[in-house]
Protein backbone atom coordinates (compact mmCIF):
# COMPACT_ATOMS: atom_id res chain seq x y z
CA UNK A 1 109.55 193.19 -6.15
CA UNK A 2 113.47 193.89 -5.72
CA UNK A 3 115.09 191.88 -3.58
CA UNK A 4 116.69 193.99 -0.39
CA UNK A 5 120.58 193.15 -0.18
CA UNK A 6 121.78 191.20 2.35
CA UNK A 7 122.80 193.11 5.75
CA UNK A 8 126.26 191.17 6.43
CA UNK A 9 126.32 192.29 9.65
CA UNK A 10 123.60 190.32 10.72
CA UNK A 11 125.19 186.83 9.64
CA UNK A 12 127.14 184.40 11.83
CA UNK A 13 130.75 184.27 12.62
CA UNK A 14 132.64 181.09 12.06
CA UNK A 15 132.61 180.82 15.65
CA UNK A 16 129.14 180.25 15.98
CA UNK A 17 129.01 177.85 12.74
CA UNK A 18 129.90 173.70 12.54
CA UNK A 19 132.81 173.16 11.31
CA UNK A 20 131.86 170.40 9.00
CA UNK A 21 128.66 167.90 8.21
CA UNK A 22 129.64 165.70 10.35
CA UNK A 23 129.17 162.91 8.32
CA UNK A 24 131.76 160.27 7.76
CA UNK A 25 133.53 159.24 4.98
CA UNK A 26 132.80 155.99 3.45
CA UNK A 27 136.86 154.79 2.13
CA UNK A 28 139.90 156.39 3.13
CA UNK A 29 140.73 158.33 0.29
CA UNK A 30 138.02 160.28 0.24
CA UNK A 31 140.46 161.84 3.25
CA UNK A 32 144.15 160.91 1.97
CA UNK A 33 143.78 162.38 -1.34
CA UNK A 34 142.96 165.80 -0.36
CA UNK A 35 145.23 165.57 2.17
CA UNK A 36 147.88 165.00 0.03
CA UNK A 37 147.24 167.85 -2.07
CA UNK A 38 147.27 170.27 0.69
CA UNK A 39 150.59 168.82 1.88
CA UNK A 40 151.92 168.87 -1.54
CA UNK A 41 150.80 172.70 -1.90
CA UNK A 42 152.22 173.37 1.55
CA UNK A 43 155.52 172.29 0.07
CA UNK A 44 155.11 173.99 -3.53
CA UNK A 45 153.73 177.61 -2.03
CA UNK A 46 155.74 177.37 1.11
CA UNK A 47 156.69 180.93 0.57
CA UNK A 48 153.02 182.33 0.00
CA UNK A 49 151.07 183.30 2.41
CA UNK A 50 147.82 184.40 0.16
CA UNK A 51 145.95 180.68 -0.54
CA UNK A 52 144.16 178.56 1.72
CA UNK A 53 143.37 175.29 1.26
CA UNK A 54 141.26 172.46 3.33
CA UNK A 55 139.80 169.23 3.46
CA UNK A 56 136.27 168.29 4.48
CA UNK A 57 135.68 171.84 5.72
CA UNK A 58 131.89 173.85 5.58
CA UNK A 59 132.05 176.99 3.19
CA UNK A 60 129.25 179.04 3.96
CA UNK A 61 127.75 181.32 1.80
CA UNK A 62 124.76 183.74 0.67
CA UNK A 63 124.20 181.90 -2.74
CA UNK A 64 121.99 179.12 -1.19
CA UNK A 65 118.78 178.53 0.67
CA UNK A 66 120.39 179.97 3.66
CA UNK A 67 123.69 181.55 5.39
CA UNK A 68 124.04 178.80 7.43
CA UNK A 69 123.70 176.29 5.44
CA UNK A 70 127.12 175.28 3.71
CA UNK A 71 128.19 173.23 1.11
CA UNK A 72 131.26 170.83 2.46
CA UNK A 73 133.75 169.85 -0.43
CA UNK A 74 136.10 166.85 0.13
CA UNK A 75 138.60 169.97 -1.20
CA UNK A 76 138.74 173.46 -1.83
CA UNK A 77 141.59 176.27 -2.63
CA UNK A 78 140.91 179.67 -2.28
CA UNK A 79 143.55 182.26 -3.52
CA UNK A 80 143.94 185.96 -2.27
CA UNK A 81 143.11 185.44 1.62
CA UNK A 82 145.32 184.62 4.49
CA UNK A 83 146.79 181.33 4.91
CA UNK A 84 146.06 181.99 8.56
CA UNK A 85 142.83 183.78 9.30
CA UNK A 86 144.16 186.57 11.75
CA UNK A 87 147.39 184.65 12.34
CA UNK A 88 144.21 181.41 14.28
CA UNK A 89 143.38 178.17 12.25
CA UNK A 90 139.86 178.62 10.30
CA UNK A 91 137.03 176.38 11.90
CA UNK A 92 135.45 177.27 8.95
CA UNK A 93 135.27 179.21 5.83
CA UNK A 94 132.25 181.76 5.33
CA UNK A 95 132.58 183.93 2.06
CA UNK A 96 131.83 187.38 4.26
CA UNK A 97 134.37 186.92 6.45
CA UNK A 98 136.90 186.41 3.72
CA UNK A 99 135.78 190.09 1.42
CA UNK A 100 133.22 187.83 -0.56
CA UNK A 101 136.36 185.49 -1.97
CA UNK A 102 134.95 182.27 -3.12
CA UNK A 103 137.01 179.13 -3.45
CA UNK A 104 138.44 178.81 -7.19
CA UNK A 105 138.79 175.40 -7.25
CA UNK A 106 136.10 172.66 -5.54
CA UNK A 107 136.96 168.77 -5.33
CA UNK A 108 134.51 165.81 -4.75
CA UNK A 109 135.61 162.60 -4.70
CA UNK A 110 132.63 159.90 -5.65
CA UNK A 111 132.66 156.75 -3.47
CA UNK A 112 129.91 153.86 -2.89
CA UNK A 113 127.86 156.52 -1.29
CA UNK A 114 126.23 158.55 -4.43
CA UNK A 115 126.08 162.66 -2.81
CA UNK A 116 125.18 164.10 -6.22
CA UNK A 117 128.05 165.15 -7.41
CA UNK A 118 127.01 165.37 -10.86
CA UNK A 119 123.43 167.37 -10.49
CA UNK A 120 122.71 169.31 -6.81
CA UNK A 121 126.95 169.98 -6.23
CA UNK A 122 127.35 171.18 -10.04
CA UNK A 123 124.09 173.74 -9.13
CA UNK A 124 125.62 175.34 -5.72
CA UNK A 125 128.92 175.49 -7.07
CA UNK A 126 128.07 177.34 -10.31
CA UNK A 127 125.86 179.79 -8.43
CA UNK A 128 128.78 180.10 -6.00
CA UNK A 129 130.94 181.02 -8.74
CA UNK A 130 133.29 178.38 -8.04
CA UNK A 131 135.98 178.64 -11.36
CA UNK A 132 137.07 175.18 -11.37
CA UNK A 133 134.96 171.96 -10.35
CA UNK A 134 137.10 168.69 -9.98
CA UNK A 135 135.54 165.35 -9.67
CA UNK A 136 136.92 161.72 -9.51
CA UNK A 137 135.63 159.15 -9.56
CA UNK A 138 138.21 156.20 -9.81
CA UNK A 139 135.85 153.59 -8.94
CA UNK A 140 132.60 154.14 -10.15
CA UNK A 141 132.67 156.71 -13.23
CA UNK A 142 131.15 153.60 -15.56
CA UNK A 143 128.41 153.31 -13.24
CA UNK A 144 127.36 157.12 -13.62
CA UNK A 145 128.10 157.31 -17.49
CA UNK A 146 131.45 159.67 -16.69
CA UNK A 147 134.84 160.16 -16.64
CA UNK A 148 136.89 158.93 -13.68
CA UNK A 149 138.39 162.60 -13.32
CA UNK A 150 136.34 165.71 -14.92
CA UNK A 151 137.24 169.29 -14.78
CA UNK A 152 134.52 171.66 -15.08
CA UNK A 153 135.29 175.16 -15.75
CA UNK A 154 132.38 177.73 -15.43
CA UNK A 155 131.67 179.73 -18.45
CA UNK A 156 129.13 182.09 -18.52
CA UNK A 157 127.64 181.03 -15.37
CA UNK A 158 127.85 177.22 -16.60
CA UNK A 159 129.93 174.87 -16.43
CA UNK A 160 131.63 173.04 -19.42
CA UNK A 161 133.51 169.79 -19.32
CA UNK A 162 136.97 170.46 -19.93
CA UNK A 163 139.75 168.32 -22.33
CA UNK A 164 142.85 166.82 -21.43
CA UNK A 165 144.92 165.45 -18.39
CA UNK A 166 146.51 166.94 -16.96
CA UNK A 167 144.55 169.63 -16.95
CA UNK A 168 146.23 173.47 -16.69
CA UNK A 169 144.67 175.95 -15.09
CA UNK A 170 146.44 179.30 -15.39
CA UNK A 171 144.18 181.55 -13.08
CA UNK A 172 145.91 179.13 -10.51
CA UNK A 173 148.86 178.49 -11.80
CA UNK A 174 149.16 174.86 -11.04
CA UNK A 175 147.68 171.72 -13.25
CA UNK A 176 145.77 168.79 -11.48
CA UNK A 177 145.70 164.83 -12.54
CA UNK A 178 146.16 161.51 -11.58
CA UNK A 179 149.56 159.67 -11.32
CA UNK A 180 151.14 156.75 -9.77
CA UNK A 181 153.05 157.35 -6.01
CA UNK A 182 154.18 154.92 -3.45
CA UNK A 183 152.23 156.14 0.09
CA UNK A 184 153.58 154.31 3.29
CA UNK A 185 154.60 151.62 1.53
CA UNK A 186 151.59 150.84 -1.28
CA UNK A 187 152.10 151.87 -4.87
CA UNK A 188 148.43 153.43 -5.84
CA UNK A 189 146.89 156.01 -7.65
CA UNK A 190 146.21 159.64 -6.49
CA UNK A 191 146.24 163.38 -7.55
CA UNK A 192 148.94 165.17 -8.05
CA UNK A 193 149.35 169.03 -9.06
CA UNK A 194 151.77 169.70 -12.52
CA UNK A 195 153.85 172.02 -13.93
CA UNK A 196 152.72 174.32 -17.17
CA UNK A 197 154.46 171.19 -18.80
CA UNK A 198 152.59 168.67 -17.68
CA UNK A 199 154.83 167.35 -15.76
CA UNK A 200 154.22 166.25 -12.33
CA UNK A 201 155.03 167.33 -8.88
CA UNK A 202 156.06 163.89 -6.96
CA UNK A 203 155.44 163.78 -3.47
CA UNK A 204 158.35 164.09 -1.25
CA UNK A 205 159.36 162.24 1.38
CA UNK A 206 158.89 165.00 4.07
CA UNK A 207 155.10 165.47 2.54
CA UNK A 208 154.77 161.61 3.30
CA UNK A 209 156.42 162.25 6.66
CA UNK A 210 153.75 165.35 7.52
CA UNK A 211 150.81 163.24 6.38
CA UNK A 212 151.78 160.10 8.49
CA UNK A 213 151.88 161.92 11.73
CA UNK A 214 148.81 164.41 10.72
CA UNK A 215 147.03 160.67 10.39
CA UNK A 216 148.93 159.29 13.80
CA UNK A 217 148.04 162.51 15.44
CA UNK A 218 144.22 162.02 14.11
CA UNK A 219 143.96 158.61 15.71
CA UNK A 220 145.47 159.53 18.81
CA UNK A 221 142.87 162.24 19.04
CA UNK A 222 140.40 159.61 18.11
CA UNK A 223 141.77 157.29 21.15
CA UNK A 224 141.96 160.04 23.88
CA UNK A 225 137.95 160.91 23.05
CA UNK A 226 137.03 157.10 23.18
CA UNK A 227 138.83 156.68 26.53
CA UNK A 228 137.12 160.47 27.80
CA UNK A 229 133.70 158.94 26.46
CA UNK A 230 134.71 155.44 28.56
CA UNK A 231 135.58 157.59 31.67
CA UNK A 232 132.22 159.62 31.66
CA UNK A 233 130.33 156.85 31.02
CA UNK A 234 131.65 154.95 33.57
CA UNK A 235 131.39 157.81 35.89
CA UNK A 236 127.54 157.90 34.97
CA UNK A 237 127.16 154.25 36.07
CA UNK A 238 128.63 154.54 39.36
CA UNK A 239 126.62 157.64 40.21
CA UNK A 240 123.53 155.93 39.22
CA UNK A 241 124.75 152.87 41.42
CA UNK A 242 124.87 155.38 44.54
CA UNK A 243 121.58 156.91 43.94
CA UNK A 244 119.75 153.67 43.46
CA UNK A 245 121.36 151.95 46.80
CA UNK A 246 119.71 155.39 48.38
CA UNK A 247 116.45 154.61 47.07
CA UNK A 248 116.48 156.62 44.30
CA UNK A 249 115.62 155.83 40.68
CA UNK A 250 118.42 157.75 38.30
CA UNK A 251 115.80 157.49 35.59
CA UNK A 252 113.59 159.94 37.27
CA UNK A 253 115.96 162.71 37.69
């Protein structure tokens, strides 16, 4: 039996779609390293306007067991769409909205919490036809019998391990490894994108800057729905006060 092809007008919008999984991170960089990247990019491409990238963000697609069910990198890039979708922020990113472009380049970062990066991710993103597959794992690599950072390049609808660090990737135009940078203060490790030469592109100052008050911003948002959630709640309790000194059971409404 031949399978019918998919009516695209009958999917979702990204409207209608979450935005992410909803499910928290488990150690800060899982959210700083990304975030750096797309800084860093922001500041490198600052002239294009045909790449998009994003952190913890759904990608929906057709490949899977269904439309809405996405895949959520800790990363993506996606080259050849609008940096702005119709001049409005994404909420997310579904491959029919976007002329069927998949992301070319995927990153998962492997914490304490195991997500199969290394099995069920490696599936969806080959049959997504995701180019380039980055995973690091800094922490626990000798635990899972890998490398602390892998590139995966798909080859014939498979993916093969690549050599060297940093590793070039031309389609993109950019090369990705680890290096050495001093964020707010602390000397650590992260990843950094590199010239054809290897060499890498340090984060500046003003990248630093933009990622300290993206992060302020962040838990200022966080604050303001705490207190909202305080308010309401509080609101609740005094309306169930006044219907109980009425004779009336809140619990029963």
């Amino acid at each position: 039996m031949v399978a019918q092809p998919l009516d695209l007008t009958t999917l979702p919008t990204t409207e209608d779609l979450p935005c992410s999984d909803d499910t928290p991170v488990d150690n800060e960089d899982q959210n700083l390293l990304p975030n750096l990247l797309l800084l860093a990019l922001a500041s490198l491409w600052s002239e294009r306007m045909d790449w998009f990238f994003a952190v913890d963000m759904a990608v929906y697609h057709t490949t899977g067991v269904s439309p809405k069910v996405p895949v959520v990198p800790d990363g993506f890039l996606s080259l050849g769409v609008e940096r702005k979708k119709n001049g409005r922020s994404r909420k997310s990113y579904a491959v029919w909205e976007e002329n069927g472009t998949v992301p070319i380049l995927t990153l998962e970062m492997v914490s304490h919490r195991y997500n199969d990066e290394y099995e069920d991710k490696l599936d969806i993103y080959a049959r997504l036809g995701v180019l380039y597959y980055v995973i690091y794992n800094p922490e626990y690599w000798q635990r899972h019998g890998h490398l602390p950072f892998e590139v995966h390049k798909l080859q014939n609808q498979t993916y093969q391990l690549q050599i060297g660090e940093p590793f070039w990737m031309p389609e993109i135009g950019l090369g990705l490894g680890r290096g050495q940078q001093v964020v707010g203060g602390i000397e650590q490790e992260v990843l950094l994108w590199h010239d054809s030469q290897g060499q890498p592109y340090p984060l500046s100052d003003q990248v630093i800057g933009d990622l300290r008050g993206q992060l302020q911003a962040e838990k200022q948002r966080a604050a303001t729905e705490r207190q909202r959630a305080t308010t309401e709640r509080q609101r609740a309790e005094r309306l169930a006060e006044r219907l109980r000194s009425l004779g009336v059971d809140p619990d029963t409404i």
